[in-house]
PDB file of N, CA and C in Angstrom:
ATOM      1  N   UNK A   1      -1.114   7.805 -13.718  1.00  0.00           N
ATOM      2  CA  UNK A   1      -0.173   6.825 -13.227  1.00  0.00           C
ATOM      3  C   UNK A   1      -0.831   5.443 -13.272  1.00  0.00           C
ATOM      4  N   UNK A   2      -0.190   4.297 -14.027  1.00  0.00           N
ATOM      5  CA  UNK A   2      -0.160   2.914 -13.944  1.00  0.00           C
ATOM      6  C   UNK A   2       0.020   2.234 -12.629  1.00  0.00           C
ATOM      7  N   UNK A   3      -1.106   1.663 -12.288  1.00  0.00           N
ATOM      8  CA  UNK A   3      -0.995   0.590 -10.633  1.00  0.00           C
ATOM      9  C   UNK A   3      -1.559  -0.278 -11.376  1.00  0.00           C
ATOM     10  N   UNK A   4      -0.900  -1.080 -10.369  1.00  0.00           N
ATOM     11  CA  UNK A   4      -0.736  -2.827 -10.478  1.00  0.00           C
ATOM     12  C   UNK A   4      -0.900  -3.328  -9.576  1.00  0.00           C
ATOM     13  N   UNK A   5      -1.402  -4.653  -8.930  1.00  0.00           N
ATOM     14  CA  UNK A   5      -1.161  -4.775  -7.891  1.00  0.00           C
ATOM     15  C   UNK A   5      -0.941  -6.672  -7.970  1.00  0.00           C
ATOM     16  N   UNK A   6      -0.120  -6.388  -7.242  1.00  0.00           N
ATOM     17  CA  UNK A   6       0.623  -8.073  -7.243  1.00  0.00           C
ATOM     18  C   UNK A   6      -0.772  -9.293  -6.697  1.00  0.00           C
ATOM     19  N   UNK A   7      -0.167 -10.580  -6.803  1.00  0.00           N
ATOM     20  CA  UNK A   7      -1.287 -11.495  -6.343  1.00  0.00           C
ATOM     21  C   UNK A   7      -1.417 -11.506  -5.003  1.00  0.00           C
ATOM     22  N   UNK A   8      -0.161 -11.366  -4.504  1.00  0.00           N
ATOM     23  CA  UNK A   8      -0.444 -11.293  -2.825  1.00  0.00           C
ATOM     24  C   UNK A   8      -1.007 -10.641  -1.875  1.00  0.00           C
ATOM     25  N   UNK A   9      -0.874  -8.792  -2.889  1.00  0.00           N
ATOM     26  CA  UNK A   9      -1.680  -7.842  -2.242  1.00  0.00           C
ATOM     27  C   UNK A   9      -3.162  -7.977  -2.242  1.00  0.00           C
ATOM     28  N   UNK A  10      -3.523  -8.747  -3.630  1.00  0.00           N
ATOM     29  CA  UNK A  10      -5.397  -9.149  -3.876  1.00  0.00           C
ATOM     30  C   UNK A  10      -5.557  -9.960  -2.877  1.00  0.00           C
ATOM     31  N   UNK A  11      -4.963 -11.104  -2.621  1.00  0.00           N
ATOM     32  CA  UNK A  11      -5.089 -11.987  -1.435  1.00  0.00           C
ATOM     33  C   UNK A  11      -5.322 -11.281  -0.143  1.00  0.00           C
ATOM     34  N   UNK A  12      -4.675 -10.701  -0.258  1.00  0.00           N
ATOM     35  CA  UNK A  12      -4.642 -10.194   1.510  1.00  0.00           C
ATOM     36  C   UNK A  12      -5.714  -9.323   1.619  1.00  0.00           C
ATOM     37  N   UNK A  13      -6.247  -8.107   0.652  1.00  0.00           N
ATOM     38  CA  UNK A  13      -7.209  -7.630  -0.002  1.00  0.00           C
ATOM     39  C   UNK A  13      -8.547  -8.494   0.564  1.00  0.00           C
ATOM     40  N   UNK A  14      -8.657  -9.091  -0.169  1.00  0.00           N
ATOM     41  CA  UNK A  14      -9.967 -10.261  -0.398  1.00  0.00           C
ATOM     42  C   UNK A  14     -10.287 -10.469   1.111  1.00  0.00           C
ATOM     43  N   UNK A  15      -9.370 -10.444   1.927  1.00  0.00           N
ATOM     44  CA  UNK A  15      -9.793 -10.974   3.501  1.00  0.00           C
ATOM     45  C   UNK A  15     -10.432  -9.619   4.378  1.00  0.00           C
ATOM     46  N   UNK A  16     -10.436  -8.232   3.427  1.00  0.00           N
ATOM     47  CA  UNK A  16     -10.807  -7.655   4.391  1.00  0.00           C
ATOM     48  C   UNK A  16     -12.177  -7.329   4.689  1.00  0.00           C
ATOM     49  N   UNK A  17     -12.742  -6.773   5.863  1.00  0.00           N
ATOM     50  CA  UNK A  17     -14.380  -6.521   5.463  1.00  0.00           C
ATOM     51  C   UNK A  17     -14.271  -5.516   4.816  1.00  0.00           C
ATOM     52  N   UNK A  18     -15.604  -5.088   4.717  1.00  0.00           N
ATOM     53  CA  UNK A  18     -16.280  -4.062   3.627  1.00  0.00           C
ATOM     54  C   UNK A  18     -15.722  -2.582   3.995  1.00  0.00           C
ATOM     55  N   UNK A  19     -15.748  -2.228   5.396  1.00  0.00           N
ATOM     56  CA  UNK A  19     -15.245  -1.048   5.870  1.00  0.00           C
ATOM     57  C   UNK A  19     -13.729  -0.804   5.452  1.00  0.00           C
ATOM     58  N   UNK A  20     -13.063  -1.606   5.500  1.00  0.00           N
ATOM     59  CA  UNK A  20     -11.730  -1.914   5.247  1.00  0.00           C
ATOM     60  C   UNK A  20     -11.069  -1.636   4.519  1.00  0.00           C
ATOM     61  N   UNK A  21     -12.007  -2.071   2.833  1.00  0.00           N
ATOM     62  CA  UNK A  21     -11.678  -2.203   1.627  1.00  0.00           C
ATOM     63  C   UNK A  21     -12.045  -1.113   1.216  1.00  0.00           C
ATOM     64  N   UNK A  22     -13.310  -0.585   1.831  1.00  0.00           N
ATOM     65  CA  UNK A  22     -13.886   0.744   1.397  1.00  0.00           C
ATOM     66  C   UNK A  22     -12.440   1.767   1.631  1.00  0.00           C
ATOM     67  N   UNK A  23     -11.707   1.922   3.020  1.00  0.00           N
ATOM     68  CA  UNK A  23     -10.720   2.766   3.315  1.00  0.00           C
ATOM     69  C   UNK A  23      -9.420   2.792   2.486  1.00  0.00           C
ATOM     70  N   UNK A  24      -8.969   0.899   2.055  1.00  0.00           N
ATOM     71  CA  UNK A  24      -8.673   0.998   1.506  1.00  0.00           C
ATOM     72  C   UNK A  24      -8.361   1.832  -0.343  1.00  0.00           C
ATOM     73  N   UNK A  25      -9.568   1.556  -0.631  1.00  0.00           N
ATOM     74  CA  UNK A  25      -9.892   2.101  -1.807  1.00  0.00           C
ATOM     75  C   UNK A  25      -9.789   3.335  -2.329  1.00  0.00           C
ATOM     76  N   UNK A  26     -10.034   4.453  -0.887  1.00  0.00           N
ATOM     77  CA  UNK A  26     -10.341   5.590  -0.353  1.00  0.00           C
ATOM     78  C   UNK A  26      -8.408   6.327  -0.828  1.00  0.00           C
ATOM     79  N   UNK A  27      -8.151   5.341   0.121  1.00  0.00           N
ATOM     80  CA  UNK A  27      -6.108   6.022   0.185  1.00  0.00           C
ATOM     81  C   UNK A  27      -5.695   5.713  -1.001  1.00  0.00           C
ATOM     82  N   UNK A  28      -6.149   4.327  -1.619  1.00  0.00           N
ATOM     83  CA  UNK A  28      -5.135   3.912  -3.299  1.00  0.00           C
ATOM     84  C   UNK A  28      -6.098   5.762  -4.375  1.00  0.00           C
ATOM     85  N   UNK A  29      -7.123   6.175  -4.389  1.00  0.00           N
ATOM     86  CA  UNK A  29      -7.592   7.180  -5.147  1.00  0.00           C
ATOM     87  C   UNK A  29      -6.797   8.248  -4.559  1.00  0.00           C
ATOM     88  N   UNK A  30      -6.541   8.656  -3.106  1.00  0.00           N
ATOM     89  CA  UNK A  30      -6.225   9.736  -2.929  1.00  0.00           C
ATOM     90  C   UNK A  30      -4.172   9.500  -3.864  1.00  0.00           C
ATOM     91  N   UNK A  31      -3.910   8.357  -3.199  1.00  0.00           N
ATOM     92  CA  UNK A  31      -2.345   7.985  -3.893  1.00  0.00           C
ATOM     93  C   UNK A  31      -2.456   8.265  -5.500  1.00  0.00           C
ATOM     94  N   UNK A  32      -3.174   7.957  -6.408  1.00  0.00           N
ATOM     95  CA  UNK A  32      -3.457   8.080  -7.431  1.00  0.00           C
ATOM     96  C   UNK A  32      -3.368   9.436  -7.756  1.00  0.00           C
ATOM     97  N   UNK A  33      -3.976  10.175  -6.994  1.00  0.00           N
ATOM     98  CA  UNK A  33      -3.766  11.998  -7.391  1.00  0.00           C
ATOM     99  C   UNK A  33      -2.615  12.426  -6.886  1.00  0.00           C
ATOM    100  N   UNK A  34      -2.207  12.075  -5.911  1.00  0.00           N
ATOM    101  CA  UNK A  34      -1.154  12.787  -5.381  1.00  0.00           C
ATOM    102  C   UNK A  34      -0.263  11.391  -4.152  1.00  0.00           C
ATOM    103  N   UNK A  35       0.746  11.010  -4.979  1.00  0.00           N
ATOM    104  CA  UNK A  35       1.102   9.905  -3.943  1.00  0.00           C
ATOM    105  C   UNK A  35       2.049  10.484  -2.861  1.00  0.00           C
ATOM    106  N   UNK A  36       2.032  11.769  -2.727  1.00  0.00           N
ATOM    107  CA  UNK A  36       2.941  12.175  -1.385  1.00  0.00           C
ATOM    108  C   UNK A  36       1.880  12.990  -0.803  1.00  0.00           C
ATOM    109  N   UNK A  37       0.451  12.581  -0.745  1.00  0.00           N
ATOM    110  CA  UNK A  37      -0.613  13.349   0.213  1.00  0.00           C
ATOM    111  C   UNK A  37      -0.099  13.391   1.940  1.00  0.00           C
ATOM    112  N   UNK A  38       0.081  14.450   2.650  1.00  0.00           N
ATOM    113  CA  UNK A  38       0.412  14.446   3.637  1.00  0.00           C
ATOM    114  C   UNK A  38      -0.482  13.028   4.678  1.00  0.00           C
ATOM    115  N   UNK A  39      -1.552  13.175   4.382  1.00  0.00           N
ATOM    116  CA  UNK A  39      -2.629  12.025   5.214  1.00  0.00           C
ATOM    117  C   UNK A  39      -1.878   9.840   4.855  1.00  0.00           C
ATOM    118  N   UNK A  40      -1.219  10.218   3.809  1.00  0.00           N
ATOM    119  CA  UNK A  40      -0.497   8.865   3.131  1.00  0.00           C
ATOM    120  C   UNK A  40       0.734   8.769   3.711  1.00  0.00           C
ATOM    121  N   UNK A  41       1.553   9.605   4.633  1.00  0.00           N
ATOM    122  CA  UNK A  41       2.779   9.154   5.038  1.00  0.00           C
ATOM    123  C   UNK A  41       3.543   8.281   4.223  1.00  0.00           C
ATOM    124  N   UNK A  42       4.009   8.766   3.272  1.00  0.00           N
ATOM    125  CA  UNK A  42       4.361   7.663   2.195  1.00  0.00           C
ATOM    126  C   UNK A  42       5.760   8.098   2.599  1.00  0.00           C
ATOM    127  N   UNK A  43       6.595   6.906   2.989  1.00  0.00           N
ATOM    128  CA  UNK A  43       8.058   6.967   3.393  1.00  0.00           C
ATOM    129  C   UNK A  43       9.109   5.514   2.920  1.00  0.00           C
ATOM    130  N   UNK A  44      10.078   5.899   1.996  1.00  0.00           N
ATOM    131  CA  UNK A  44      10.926   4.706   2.178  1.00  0.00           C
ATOM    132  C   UNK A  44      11.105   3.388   3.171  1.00  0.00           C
ATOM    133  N   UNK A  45      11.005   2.015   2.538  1.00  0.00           N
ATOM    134  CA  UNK A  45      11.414   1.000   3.752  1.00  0.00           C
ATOM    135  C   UNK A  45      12.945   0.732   3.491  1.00  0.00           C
ATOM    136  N   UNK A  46      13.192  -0.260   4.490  1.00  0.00           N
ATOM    137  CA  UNK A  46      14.564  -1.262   4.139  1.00  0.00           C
ATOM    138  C   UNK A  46      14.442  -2.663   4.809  1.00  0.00           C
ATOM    139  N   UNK A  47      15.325  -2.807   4.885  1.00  0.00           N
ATOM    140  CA  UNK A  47      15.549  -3.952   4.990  1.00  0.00           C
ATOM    141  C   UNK A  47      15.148  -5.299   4.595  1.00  0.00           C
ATOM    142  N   UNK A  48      13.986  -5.917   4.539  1.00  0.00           N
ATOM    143  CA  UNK A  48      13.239  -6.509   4.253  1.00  0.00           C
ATOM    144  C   UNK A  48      12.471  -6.483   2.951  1.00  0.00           C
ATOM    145  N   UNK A  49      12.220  -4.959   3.139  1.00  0.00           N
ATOM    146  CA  UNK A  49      11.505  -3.712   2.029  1.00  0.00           C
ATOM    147  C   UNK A  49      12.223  -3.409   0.886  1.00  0.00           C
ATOM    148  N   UNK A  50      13.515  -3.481   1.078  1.00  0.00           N
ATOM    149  CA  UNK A  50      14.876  -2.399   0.673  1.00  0.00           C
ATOM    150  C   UNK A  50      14.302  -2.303  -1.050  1.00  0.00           C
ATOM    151  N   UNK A  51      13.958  -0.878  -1.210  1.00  0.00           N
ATOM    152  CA  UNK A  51      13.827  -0.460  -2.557  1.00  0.00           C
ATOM    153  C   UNK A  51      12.324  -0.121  -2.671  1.00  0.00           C
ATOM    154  N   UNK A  52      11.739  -0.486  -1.734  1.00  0.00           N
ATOM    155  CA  UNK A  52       9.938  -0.439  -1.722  1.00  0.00           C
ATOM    156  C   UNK A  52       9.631   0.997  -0.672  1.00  0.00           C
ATOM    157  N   UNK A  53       8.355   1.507  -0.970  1.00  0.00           N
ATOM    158  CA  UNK A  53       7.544   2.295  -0.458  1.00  0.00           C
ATOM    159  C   UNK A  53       6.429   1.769   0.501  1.00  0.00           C
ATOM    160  N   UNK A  54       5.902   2.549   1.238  1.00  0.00           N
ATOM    161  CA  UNK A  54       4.659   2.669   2.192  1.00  0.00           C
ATOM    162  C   UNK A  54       3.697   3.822   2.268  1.00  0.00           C
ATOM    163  N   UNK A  55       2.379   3.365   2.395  1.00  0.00           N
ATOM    164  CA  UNK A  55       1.561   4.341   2.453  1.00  0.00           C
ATOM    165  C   UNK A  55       0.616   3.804   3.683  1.00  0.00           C
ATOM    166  N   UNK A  56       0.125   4.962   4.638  1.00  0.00           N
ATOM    167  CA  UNK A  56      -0.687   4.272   5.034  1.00  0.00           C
ATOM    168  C   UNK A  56      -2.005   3.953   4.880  1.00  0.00           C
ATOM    169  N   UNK A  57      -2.819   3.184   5.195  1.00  0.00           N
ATOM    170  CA  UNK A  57      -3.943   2.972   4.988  1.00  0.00           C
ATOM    171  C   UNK A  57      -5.014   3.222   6.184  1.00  0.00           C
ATOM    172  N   UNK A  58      -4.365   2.775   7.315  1.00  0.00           N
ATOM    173  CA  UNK A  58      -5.223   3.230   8.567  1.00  0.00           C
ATOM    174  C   UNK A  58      -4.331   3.453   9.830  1.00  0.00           C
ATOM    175  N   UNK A  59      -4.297   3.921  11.317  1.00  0.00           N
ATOM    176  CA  UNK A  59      -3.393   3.668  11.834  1.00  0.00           C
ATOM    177  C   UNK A  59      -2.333   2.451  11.784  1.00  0.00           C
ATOM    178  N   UNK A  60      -2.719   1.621  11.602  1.00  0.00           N
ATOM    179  CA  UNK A  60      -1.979   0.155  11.330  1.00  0.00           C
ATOM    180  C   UNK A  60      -1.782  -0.518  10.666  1.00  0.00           C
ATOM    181  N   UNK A  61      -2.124  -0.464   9.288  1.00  0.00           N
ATOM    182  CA  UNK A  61      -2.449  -1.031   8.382  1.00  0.00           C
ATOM    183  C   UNK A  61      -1.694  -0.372   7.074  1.00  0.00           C
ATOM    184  N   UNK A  62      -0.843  -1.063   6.482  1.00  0.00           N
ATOM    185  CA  UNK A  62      -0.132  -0.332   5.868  1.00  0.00           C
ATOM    186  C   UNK A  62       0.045  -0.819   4.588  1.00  0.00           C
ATOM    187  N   UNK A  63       0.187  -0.600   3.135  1.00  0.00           N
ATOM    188  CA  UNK A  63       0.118  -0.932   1.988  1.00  0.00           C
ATOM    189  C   UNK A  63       1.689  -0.463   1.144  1.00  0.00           C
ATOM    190  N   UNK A  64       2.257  -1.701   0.820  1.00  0.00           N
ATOM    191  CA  UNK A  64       4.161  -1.705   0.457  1.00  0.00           C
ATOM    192  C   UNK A  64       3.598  -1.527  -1.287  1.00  0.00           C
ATOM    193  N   UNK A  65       4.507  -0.882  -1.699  1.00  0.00           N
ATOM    194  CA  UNK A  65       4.322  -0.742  -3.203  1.00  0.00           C
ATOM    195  C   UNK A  65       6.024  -1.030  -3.571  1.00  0.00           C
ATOM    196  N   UNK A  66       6.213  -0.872  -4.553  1.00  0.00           N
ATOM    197  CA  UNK A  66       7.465  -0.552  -5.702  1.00  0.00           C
ATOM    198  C   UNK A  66       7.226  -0.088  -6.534  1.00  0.00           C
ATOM    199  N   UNK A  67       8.025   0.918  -7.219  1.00  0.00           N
ATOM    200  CA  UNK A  67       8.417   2.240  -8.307  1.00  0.00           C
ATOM    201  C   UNK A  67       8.796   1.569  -9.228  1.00  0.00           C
ATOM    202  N   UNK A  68       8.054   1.009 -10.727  1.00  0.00           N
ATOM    203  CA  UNK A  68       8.237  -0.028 -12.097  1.00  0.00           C
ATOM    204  C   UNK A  68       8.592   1.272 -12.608  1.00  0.00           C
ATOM    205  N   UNK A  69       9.097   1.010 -14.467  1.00  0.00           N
ATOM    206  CA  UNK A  69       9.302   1.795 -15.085  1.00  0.00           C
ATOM    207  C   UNK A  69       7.782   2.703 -15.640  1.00  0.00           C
ATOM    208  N   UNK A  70       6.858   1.597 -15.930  1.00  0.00           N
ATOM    209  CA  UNK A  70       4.839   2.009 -16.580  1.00  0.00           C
ATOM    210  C   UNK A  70       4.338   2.427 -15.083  1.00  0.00           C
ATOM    211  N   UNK A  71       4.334   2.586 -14.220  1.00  0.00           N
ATOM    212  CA  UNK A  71       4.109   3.001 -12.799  1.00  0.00           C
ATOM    213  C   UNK A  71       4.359   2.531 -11.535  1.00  0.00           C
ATOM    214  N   UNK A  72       3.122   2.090 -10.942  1.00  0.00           N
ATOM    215  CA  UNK A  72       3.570   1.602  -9.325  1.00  0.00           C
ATOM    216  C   UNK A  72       2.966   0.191  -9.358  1.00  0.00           C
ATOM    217  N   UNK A  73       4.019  -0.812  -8.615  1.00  0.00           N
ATOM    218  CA  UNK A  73       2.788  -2.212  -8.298  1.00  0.00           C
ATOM    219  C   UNK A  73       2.863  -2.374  -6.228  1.00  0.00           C
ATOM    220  N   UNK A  74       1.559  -2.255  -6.058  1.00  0.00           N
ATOM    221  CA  UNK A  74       1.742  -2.606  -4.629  1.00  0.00           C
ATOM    222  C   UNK A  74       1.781  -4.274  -4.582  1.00  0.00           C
ATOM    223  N   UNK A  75       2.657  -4.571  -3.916  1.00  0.00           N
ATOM    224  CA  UNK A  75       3.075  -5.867  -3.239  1.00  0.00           C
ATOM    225  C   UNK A  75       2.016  -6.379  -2.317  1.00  0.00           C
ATOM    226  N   UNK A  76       2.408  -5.865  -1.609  1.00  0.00           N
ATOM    227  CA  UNK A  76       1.475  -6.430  -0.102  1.00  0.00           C
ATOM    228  C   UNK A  76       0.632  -5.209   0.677  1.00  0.00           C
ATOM    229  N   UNK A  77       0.181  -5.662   1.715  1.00  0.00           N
ATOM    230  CA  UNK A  77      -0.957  -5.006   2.485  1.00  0.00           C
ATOM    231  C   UNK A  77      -1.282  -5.695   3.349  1.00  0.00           C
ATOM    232  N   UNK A  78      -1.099  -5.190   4.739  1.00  0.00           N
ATOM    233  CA  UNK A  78      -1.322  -5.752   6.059  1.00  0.00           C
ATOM    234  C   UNK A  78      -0.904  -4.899   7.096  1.00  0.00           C
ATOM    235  N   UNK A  79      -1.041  -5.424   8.643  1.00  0.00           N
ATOM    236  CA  UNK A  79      -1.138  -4.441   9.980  1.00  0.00           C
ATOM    237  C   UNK A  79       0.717  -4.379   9.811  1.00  0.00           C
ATOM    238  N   UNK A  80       1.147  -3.239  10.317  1.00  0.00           N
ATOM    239  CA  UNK A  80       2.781  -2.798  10.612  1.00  0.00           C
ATOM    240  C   UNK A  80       3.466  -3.885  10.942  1.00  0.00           C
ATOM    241  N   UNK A  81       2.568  -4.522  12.134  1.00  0.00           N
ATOM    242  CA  UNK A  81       3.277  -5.594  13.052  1.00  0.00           C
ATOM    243  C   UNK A  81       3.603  -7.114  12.096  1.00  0.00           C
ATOM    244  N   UNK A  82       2.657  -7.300  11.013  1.00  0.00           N
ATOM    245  CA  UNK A  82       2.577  -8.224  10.483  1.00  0.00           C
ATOM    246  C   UNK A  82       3.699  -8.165   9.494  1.00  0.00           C
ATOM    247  N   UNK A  83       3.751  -7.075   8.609  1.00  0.00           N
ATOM    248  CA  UNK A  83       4.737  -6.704   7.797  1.00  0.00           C
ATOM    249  C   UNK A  83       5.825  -6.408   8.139  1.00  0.00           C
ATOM    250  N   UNK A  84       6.337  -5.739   9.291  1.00  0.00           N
ATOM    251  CA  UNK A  84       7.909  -5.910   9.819  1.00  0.00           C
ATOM    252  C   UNK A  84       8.265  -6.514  10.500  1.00  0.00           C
ATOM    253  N   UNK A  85       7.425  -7.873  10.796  1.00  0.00           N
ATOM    254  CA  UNK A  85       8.331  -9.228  11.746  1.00  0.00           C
ATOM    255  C   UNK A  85       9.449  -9.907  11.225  1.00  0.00           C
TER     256      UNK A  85
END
């Protein structure tokens, strides 16, 4: 599977520490093998979202993708609270 990841998600990316990015890194490989891993809670959004996916990344921290025709591009990446205000 083809990932992509938008400019905004690198941005937001770039700010995290090392532990972070490491976890990060950790969930985009496990998504890569299997993007409905029970540990990824990967569930439809709306509203805001409407047409996009979620996976999580840590309790709070959550990573939005969209379904392209060549594979997946994640959008954004940030805490729940930040992303559904």
């Amino acid at each position: 599977m083809h990932i992509d990841f938008h400019s905004h998600f690198r941005k937001q990316y770039k700010k995290f520490l090392i532990k972070l990015k490491y976890k990060c890194n950790e969930r985009l490989i496990i998504f890569q093998n299997n993007p409905f891993a029970p540990e990824l809670n990967n569930h439809t959004l709306h509203d805001k979202y409407s047409g996009c996916r979620s996976i999580n990344i840590t309790g709070d921290l959550r990573a939005i993708y969209e379904i392209r025709e060549d594979g997946v591009r994640f959008i954004n990446v940030d805490t729940h609270s930040n992303l559904y205000k």
